[in-house]
Protein backbone atom coordinates (compact mmCIF):
# COMPACT_ATOMS: atom_id res chain seq x y z
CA UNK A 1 52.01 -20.25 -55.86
CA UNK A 2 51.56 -19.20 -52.29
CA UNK A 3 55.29 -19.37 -50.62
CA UNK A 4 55.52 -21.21 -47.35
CA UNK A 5 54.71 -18.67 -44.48
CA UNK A 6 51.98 -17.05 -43.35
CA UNK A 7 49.78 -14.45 -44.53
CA UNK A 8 46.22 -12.73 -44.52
CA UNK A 9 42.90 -13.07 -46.63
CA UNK A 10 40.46 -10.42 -46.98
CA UNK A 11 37.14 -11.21 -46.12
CA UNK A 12 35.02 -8.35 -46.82
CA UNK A 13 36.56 -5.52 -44.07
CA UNK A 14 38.22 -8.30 -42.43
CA UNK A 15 41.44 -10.39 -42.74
CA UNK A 16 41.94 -14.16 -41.76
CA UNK A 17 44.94 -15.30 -40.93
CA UNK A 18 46.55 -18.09 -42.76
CA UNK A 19 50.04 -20.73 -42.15
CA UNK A 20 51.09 -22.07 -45.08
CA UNK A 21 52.99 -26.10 -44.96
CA UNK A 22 54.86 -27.58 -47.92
CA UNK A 23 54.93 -26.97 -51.62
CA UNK A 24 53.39 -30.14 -53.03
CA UNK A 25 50.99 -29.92 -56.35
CA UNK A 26 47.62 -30.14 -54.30
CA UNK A 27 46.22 -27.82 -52.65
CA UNK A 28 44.37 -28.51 -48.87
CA UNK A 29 43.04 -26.32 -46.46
CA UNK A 30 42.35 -27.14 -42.54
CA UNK A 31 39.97 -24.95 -40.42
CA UNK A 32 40.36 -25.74 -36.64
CA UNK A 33 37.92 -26.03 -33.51
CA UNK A 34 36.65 -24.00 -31.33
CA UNK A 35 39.11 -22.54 -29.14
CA UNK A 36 42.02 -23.93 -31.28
CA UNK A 37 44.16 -22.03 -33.96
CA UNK A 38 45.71 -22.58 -37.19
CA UNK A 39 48.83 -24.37 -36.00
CA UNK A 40 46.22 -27.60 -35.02
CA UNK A 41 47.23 -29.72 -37.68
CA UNK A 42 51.04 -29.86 -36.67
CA UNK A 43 51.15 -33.17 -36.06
CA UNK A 44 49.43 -33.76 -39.73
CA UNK A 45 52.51 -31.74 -41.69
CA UNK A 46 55.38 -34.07 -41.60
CA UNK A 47 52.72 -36.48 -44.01
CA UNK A 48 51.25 -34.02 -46.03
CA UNK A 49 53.86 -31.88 -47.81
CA UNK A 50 55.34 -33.91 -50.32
CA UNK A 51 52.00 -33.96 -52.00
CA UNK A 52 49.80 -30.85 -50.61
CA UNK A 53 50.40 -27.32 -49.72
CA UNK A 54 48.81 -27.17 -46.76
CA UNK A 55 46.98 -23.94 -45.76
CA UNK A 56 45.86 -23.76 -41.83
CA UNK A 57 43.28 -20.59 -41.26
CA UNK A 58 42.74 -18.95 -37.83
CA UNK A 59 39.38 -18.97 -37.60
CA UNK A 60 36.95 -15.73 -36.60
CA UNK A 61 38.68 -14.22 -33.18
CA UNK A 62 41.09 -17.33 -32.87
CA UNK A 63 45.09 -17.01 -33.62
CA UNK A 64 45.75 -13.76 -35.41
CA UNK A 65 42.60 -13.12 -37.11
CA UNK A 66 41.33 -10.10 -35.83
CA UNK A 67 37.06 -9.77 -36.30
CA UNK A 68 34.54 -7.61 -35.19
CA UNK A 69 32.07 -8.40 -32.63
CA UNK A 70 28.38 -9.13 -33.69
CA UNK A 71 29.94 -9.31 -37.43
CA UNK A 72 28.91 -12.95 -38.74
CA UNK A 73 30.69 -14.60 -41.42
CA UNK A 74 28.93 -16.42 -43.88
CA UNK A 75 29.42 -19.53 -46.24
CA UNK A 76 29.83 -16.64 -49.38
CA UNK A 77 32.88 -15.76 -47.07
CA UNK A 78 34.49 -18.91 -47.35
CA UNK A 79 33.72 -19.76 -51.32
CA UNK A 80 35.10 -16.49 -51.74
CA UNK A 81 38.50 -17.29 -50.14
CA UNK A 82 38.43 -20.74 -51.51
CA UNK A 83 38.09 -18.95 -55.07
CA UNK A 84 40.82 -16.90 -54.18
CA UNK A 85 43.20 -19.64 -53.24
CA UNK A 86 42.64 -21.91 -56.13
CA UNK A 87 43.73 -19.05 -58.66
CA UNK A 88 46.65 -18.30 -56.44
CA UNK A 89 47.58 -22.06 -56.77
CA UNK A 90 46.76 -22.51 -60.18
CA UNK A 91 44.32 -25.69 -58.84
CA UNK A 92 41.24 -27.30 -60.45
CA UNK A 93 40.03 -28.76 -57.08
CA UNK A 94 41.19 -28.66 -53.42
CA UNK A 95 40.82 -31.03 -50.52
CA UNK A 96 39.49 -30.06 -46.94
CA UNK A 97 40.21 -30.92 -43.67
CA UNK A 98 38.02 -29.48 -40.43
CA UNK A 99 38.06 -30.78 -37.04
CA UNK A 100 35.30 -29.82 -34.88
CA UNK A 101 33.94 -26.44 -35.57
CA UNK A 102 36.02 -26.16 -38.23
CA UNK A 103 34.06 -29.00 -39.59
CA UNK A 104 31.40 -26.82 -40.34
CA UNK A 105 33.46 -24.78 -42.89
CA UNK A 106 34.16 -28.10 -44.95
CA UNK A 107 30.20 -29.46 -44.57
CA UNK A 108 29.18 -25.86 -45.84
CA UNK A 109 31.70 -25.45 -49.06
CA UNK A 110 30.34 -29.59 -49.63
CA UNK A 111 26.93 -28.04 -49.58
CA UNK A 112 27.87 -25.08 -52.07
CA UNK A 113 30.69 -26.00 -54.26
CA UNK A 114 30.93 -30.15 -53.80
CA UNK A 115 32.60 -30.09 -58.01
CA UNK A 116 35.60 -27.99 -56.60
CA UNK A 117 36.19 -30.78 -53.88
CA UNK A 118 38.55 -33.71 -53.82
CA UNK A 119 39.54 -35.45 -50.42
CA UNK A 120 37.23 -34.42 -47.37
CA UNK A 121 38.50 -35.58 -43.81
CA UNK A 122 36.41 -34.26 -40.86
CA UNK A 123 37.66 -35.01 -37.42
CA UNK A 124 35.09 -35.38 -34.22
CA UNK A 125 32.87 -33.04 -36.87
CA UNK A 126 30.63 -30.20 -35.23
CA UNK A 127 27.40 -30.14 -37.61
CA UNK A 128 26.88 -33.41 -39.01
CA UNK A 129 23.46 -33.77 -36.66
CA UNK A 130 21.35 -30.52 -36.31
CA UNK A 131 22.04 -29.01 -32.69
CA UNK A 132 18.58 -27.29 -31.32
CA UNK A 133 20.54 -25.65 -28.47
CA UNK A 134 22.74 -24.20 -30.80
CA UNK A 135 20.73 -22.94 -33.28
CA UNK A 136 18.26 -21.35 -30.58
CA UNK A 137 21.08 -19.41 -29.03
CA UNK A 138 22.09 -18.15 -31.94
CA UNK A 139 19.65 -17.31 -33.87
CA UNK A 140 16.47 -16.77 -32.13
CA UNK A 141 15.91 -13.52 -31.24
CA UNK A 142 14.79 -15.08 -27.30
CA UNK A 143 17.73 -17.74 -27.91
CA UNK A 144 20.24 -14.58 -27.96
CA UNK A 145 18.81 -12.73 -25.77
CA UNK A 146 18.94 -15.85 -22.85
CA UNK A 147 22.71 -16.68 -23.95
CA UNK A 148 23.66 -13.33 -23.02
CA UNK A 149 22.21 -13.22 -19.99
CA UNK A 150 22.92 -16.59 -19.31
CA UNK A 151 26.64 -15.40 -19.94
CA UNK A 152 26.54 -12.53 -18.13
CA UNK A 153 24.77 -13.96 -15.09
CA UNK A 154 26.76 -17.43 -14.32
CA UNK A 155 26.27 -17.38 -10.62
CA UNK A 156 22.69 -17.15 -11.03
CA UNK A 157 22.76 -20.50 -13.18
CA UNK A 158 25.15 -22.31 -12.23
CA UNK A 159 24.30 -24.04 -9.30
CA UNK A 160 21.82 -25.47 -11.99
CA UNK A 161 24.50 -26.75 -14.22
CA UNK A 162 25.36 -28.25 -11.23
CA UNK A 163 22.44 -30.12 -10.54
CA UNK A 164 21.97 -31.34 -13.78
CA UNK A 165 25.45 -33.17 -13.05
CA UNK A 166 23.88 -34.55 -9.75
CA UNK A 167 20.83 -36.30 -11.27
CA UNK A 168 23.17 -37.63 -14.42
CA UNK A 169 21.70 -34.94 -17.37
CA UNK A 170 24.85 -34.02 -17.87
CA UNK A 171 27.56 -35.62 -18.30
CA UNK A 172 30.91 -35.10 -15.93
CA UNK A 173 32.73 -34.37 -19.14
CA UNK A 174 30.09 -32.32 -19.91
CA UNK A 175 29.82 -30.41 -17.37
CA UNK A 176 33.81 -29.78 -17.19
CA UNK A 177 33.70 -28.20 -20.43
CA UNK A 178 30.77 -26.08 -19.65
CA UNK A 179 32.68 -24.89 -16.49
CA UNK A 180 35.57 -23.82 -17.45
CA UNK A 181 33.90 -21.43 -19.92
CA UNK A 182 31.70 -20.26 -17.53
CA UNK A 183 34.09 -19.56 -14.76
CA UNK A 184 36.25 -17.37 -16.21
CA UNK A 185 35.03 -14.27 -17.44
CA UNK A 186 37.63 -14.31 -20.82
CA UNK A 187 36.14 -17.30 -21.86
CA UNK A 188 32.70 -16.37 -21.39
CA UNK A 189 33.61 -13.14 -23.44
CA UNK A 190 35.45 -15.43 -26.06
CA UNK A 191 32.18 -18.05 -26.30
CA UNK A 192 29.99 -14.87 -26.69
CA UNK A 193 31.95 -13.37 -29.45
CA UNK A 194 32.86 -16.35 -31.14
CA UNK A 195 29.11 -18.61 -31.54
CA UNK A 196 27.37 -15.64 -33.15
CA UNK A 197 30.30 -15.15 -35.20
CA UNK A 198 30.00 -18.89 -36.98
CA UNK A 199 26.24 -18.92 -36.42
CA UNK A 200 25.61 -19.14 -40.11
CA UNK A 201 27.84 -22.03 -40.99
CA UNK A 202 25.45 -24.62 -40.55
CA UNK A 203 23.53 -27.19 -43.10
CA UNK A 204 21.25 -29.40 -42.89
CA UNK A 205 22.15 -33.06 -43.16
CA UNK A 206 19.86 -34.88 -44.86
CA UNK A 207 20.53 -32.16 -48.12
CA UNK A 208 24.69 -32.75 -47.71
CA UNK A 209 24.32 -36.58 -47.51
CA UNK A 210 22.08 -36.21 -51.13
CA UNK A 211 24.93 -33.76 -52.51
CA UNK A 212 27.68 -36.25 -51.35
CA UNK A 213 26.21 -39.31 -53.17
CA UNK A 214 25.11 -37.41 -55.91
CA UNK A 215 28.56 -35.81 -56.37
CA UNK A 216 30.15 -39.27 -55.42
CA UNK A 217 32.29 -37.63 -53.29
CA UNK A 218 34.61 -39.67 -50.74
CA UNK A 219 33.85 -38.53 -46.86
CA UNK A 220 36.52 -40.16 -43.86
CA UNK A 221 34.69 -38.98 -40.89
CA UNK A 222 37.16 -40.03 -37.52
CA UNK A 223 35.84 -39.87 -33.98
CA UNK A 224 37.00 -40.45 -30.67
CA UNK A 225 35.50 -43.46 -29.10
CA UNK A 226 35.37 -41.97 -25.74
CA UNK A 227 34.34 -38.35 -26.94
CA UNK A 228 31.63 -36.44 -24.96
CA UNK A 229 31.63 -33.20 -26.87
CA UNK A 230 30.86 -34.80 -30.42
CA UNK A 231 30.03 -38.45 -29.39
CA UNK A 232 30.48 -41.23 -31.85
CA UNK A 233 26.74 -41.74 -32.57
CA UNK A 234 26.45 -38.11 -33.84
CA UNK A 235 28.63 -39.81 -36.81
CA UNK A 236 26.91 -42.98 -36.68
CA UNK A 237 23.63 -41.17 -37.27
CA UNK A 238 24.65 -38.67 -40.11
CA UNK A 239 26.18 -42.04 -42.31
CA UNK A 240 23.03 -44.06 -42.11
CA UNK A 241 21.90 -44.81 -45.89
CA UNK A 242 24.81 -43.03 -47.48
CA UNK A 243 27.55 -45.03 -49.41
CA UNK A 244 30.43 -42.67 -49.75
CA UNK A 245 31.01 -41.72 -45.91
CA UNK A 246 33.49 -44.35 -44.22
CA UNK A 247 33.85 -43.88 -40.35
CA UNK A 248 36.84 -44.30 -38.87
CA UNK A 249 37.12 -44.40 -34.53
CA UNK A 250 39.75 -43.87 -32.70
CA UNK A 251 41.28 -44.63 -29.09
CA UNK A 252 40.65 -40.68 -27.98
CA UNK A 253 38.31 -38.23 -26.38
CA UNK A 254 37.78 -35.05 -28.09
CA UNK A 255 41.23 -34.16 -28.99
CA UNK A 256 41.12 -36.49 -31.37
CA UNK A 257 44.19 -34.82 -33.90
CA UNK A 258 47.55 -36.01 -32.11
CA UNK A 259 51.05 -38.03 -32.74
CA UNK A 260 49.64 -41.00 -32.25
CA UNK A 261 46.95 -40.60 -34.98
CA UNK A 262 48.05 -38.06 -36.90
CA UNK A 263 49.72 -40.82 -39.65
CA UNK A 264 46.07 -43.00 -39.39
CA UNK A 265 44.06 -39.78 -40.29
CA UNK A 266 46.26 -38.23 -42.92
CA UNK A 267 45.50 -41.40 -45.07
CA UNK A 268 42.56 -40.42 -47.15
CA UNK A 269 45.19 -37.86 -48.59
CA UNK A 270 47.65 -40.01 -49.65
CA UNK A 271 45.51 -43.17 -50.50
């Protein structure tokens, strides 16, 4: 067993960065948003480790893991650590917990190794509805090439972005988010190092909602009511004709993971 700490995991040439919570018997692991790290899930701890040992990873260029630029990691990546952790832990099956982004990583090991899986809890989930804008900036060769630019030259567009506030495209929220990492030239470099990065870690819906039934495996999807990054419907949309997803919304925006829900979405865990 993993002592409580921290720690790296290789992946390939590169290391992840890990926190380790608790000593319980089961074994979860957490992957964070965008922009987050791995010490997210504080508020989560106090509930978990009587049960779980809780490991929290820093995702690609967040918290201490270090990555290479234009290097993508890929869903082998992740089954690989997964793999890795389970014979540390001496563990049949694991549970997962991803909030946002970090969704993506759960959704993806569902799609490749749903027998290894025991509790799943996603949190205002990235993924769970295919994203066009996403996928074209990533990986279309014309997609990349207008992201960089588009990155690179934010005076140029931006009085755009601006106007598609005006006429109500986009949403004040919206168009806050897209500001502040467009403004500042460290986030622009951060959003251009860290997209491609997770670019592979996609799936496609309709195929994970056949592998959850099939698998019968138990989904708690919670979303913010009044969240304008990942809005409620996207969740609404991906459960449609599935039995094993429950939905769960909560009095937030985006930031869903806090002290005042922390003991409502730890539940599937302890249940």
């Amino acid at each position: 067993m993993v002592p409580e700490g921290h720690g790296f995991i290789e992946v390939g040439n590169e290391k992840l960065h890990y926190i380790v919570h608790g000593q319980g018997k089961k074994l979860l692991l957490a992957f964070h948003g965008y922009g987050n790290d791995a010490g997210k899930f504080m508020p989560l701890i106090p509930y978990l480790t009587n049960e779980y040992t809780v490991v929290s990873f820093d995702l690609p260029f967040h918290g201490q893991s270090g990555w290479t630029k234009g290097l993508q990691i890929q869903k082998a990546d992740f089954i690989a650590v997964v793999n890795k952790l389970m014979s540390d832990h001496q563990v049949d099956k694991l549970s997962v917990l991803g909030y946002s982004m970090g969704a993506r990583v759960c959704l993806s090991l569902i799609e490749k190794i749903p027998h290894k899986l025991d509790n799943i809890v996603l949190v205002a989930p990235d993924g769970i509805v295919f994203n066009k804008t996403y996928y074209f900036l990533t990986r279309n060769f014309f997609g990349k090439r207008l992201f960089n630019h588009f990155l690179s030259h934010t005076g140029f567009y931006m009085p755009f972005v601006d106007w598609l506030k005006k006429i109500r495209i986009l949403d004040p929220s919206l168009h806050k988010f897209v500001t502040y990492y467009l403004q500042s030239e460290k986030e622009r470099e951060f959003l251009l190092k860290v997209w491609p990065a997770m670019a592979l870690i996609t799936v496609n819906s309709k195929t994970l909602k056949k592998i959850i039934d099939k698998s019968n495996l138990q989904v708690d999807i919670f979303m913010g009511a009044y969240d304008r990054i990942i809005p409620v419907v996207d969740a609404k949309t991906f459960i449609k004709d599935t039995k094993n997803i429950k939905l769960h919304i909560m009095d937030t925006g985006h930031n869903v993971i806090n002290g005042n829900t922390a003991k409502e979405i730890v539940t599937p865990f302890l249940d």
